[in-house]
N, C-alpha and C. Protein backbone atom coordinates (compact mmCIF):
# COMPACT_ATOMS: atom_id res chain seq x y z
N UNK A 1 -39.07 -5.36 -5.21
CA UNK A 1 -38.42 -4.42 -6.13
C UNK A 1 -37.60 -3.39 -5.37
N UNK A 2 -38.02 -3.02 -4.17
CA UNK A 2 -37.46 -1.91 -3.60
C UNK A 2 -36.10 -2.21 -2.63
N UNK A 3 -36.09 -4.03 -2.99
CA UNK A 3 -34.84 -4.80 -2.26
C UNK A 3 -33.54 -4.68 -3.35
N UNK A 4 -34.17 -4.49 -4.78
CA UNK A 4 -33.03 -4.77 -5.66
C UNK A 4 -32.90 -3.70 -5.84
N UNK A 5 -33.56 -2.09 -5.74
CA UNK A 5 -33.09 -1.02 -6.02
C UNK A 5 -31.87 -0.53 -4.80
N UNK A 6 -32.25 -1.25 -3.37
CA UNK A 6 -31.29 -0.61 -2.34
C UNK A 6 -30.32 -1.51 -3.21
N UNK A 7 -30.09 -2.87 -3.08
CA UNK A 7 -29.24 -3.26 -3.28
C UNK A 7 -28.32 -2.64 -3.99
N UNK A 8 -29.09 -2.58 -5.54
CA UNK A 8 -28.01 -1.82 -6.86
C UNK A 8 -26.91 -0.58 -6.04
N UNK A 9 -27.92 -0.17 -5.43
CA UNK A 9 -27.41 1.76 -4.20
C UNK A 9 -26.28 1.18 -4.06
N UNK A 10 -26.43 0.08 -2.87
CA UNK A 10 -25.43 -0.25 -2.02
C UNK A 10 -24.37 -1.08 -2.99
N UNK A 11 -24.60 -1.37 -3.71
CA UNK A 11 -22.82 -2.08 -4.78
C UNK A 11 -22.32 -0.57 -5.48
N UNK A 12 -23.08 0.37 -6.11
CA UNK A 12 -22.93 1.43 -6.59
C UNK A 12 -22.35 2.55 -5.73
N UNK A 13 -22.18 2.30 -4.45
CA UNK A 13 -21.91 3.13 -3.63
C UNK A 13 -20.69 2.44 -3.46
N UNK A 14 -20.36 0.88 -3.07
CA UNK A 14 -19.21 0.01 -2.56
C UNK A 14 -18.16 0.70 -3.99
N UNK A 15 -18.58 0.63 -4.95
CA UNK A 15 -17.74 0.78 -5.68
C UNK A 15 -16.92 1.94 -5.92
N UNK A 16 -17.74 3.23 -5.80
CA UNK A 16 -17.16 4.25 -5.90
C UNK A 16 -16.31 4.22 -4.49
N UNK A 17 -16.92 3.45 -3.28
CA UNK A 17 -15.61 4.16 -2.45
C UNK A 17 -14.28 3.29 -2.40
N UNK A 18 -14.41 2.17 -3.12
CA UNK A 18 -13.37 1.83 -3.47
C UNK A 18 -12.24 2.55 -4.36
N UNK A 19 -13.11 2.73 -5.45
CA UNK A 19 -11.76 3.56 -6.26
C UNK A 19 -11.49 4.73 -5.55
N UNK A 20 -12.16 5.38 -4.80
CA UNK A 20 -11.87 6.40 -4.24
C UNK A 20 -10.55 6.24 -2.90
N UNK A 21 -10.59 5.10 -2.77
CA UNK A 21 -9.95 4.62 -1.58
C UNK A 21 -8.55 4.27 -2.20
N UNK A 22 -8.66 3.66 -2.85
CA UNK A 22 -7.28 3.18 -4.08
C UNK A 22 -6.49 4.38 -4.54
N UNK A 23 -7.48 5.51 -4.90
CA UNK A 23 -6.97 6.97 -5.46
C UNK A 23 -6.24 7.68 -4.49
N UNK A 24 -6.46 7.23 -2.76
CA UNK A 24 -6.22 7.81 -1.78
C UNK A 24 -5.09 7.68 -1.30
N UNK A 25 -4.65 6.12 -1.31
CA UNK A 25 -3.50 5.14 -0.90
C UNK A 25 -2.51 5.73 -0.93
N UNK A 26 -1.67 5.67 -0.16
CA UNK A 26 -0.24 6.53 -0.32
C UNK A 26 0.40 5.22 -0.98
N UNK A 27 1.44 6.22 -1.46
CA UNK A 27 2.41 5.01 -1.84
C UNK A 27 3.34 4.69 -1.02
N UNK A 28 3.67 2.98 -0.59
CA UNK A 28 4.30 2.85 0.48
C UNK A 28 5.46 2.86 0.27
N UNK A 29 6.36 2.86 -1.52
CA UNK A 29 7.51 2.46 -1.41
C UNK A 29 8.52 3.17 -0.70
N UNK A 30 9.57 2.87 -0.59
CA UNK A 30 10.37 4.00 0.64
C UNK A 30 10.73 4.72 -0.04
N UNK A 31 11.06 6.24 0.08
CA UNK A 31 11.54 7.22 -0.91
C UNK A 31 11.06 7.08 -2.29
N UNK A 32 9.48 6.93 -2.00
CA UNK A 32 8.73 7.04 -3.02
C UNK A 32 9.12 8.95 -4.09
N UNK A 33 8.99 9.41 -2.99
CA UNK A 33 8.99 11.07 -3.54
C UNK A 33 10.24 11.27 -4.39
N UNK A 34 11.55 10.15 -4.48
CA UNK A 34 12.26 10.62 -5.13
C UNK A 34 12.48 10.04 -6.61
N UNK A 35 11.57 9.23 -6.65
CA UNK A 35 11.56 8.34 -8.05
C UNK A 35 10.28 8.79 -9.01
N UNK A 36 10.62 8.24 -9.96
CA UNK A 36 9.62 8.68 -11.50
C UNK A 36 8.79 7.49 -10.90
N UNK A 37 7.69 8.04 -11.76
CA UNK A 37 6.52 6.63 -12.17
C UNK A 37 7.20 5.15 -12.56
N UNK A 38 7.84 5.30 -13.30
CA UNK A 38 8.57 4.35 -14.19
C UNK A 38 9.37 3.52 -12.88
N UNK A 39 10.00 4.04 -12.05
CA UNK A 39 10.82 3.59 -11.14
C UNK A 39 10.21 2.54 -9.85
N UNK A 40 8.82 3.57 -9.72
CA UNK A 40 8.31 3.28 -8.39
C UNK A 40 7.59 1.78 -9.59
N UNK A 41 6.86 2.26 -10.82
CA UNK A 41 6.85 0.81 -11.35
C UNK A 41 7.44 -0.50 -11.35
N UNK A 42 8.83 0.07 -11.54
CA UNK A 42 10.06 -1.28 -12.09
C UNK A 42 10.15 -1.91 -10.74
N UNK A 43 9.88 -0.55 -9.42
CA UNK A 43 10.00 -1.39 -7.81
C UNK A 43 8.83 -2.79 -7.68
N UNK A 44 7.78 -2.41 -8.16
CA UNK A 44 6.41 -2.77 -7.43
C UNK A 44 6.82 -4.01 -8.75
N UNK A 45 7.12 -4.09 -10.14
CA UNK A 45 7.32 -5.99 -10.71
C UNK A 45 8.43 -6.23 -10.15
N UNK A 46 9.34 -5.65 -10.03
CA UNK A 46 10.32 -6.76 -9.27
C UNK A 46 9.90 -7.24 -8.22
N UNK A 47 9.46 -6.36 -6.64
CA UNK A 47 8.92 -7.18 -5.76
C UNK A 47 8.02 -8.26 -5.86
N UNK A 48 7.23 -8.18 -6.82
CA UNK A 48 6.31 -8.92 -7.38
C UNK A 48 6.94 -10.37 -7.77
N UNK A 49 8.16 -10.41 -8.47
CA UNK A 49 8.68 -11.30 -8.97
C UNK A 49 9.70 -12.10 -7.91
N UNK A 50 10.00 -11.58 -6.91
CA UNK A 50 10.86 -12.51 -6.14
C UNK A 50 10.06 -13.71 -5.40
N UNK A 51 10.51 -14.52 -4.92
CA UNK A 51 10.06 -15.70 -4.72
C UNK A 51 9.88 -15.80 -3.13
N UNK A 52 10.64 -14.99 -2.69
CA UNK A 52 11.05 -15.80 -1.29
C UNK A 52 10.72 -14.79 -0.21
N UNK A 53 10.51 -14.17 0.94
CA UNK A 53 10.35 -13.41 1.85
C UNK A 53 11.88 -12.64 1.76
N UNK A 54 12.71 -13.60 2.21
CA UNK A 54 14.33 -13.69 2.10
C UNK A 54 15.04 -12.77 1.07
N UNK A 55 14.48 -12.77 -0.33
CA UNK A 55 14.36 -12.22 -1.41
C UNK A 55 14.31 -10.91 -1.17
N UNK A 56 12.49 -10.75 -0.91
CA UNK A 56 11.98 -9.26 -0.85
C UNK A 56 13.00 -8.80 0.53
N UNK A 57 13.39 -8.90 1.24
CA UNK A 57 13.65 -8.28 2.47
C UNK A 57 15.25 -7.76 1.85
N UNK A 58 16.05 -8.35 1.08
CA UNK A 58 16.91 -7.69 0.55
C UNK A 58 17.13 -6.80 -0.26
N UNK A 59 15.97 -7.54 -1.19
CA UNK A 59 15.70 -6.17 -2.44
C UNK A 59 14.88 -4.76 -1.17
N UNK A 60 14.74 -5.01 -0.43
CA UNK A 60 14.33 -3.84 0.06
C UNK A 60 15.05 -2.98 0.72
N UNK A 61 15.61 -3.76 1.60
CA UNK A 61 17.00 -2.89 1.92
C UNK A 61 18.34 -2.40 1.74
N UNK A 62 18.37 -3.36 0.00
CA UNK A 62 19.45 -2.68 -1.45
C UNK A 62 18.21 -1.05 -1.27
N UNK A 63 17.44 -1.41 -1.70
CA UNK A 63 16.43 -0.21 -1.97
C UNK A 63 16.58 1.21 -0.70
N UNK A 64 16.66 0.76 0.04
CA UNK A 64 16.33 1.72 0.99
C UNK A 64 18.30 2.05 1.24
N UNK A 65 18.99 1.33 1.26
CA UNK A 65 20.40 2.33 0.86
C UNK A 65 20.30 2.69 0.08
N UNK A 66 20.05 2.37 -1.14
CA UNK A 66 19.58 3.42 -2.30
C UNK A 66 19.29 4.89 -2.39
N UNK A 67 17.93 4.69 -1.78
CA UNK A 67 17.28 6.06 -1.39
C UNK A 67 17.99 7.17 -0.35
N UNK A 68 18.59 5.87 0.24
CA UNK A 68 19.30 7.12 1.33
C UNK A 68 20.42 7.97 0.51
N UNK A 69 21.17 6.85 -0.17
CA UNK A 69 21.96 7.62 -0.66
C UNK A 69 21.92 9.05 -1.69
N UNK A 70 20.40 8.56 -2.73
CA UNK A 70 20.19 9.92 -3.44
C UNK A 70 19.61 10.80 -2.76
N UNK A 71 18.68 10.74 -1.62
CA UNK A 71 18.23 11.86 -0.58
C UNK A 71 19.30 12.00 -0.48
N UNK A 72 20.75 12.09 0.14
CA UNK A 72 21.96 12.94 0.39
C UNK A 72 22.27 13.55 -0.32
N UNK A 73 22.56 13.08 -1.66
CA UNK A 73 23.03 13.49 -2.95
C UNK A 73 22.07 14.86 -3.24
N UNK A 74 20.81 14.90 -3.32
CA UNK A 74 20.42 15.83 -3.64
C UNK A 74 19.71 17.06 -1.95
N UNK A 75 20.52 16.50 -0.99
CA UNK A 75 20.22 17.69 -0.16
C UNK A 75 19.37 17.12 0.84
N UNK A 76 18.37 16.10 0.53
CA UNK A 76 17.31 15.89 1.67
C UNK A 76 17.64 14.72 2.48
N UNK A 77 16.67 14.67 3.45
CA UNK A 77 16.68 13.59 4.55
C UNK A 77 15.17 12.61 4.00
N UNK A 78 15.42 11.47 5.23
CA UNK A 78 14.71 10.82 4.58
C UNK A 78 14.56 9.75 6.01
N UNK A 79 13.28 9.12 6.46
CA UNK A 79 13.49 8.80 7.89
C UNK A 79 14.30 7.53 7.73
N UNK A 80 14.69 7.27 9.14
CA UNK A 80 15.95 6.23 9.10
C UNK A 80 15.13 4.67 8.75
N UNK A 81 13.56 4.18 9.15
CA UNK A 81 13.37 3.19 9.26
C UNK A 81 12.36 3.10 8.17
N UNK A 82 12.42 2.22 7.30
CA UNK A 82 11.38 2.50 5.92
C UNK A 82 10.07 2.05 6.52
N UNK A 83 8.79 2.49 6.25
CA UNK A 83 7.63 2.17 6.44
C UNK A 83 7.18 0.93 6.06
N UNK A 84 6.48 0.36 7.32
CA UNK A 84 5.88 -0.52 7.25
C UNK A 84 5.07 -1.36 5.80
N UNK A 85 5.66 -2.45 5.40
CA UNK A 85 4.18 -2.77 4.84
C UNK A 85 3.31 -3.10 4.61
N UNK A 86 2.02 -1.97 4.46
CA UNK A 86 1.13 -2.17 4.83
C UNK A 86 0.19 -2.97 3.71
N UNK A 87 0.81 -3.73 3.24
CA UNK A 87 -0.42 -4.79 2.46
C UNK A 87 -0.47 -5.76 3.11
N UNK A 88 0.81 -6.41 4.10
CA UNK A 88 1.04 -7.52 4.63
C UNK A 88 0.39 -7.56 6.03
N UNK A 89 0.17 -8.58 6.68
CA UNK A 89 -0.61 -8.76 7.84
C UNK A 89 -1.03 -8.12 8.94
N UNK A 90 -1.84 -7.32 8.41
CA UNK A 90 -2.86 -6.23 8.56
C UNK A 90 -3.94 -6.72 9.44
N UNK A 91 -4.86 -7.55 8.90
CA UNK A 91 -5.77 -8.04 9.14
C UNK A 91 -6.90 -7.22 8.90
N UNK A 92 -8.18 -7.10 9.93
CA UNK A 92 -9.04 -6.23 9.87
C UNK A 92 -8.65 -4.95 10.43
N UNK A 93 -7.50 -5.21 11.23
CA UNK A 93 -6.66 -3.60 12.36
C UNK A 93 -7.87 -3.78 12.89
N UNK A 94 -8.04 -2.26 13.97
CA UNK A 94 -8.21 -2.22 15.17
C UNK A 94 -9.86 -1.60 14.92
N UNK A 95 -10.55 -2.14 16.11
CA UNK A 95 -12.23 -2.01 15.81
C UNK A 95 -12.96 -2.89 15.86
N UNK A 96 -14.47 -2.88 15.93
CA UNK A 96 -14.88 -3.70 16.38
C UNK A 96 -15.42 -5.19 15.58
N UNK A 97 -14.12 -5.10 14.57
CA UNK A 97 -14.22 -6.54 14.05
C UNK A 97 -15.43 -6.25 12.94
N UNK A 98 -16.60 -7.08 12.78
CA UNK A 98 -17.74 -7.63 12.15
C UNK A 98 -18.94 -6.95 12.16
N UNK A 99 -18.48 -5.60 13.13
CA UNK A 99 -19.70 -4.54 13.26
C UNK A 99 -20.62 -4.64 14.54
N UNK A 100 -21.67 -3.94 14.92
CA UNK A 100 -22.06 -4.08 16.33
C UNK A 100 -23.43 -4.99 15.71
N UNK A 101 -23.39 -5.87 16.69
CA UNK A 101 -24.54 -6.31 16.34
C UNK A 101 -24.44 -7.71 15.96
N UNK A 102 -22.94 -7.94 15.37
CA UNK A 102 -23.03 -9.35 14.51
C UNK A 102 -22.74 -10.50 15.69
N UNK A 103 -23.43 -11.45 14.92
CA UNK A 103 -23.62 -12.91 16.05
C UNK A 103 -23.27 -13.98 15.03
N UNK A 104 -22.30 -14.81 15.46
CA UNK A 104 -22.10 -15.92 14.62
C UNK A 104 -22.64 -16.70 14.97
């Protein structure tokens, strides 16, 4: 009994730090700060919808002249190289993998 009460802990705990982690996430789109909800939306289905790597890599850098151009327009800067993204091959990043201890 006292295996299924940690357990319940430990999913009850996984979960909250998930959403908490999700709540945390920056948003990666480029010149996120200068668009509505609605915008940074319409970004995230279209990327969604292209097919091809080839695709996204254009719609991204229509996007990112974009941004540059209304950061001018309204006064600000904006860095020259859009941020990484970070959903794509990531992996586990840096650390000790599987935890100390683990043996396959």
């Amino acid at each position: 009994m006292k295996r299924l009460s940690t357990l319940a802990c430990a999913l009850v705990m996984g979960l909250a730090f998930n959403a908490h982690a999700a709540d945390a996430a920056p948003d990666v789109v480029y010149g996120s700060e200068l668009m509505s909800a609605q915008e940074r939306h319409d970004y995230h289905v279209k990327m969604r919808s292209l097919k091809t790597v080839e695709e996204r890599e254009a719609f991204r850098l229509e996007h990112h002249k974009l941004m540059q151009e209304r950061a001018a327009a309204q006064g600000k800067t904006l860095p020259e190289v859009p941020p990484l993204d970070k959903g794509r091959g990531s992996g586990m990043g840096p650390g000790g993998g599987m935890g100390p201890g683990y043996k396959r």
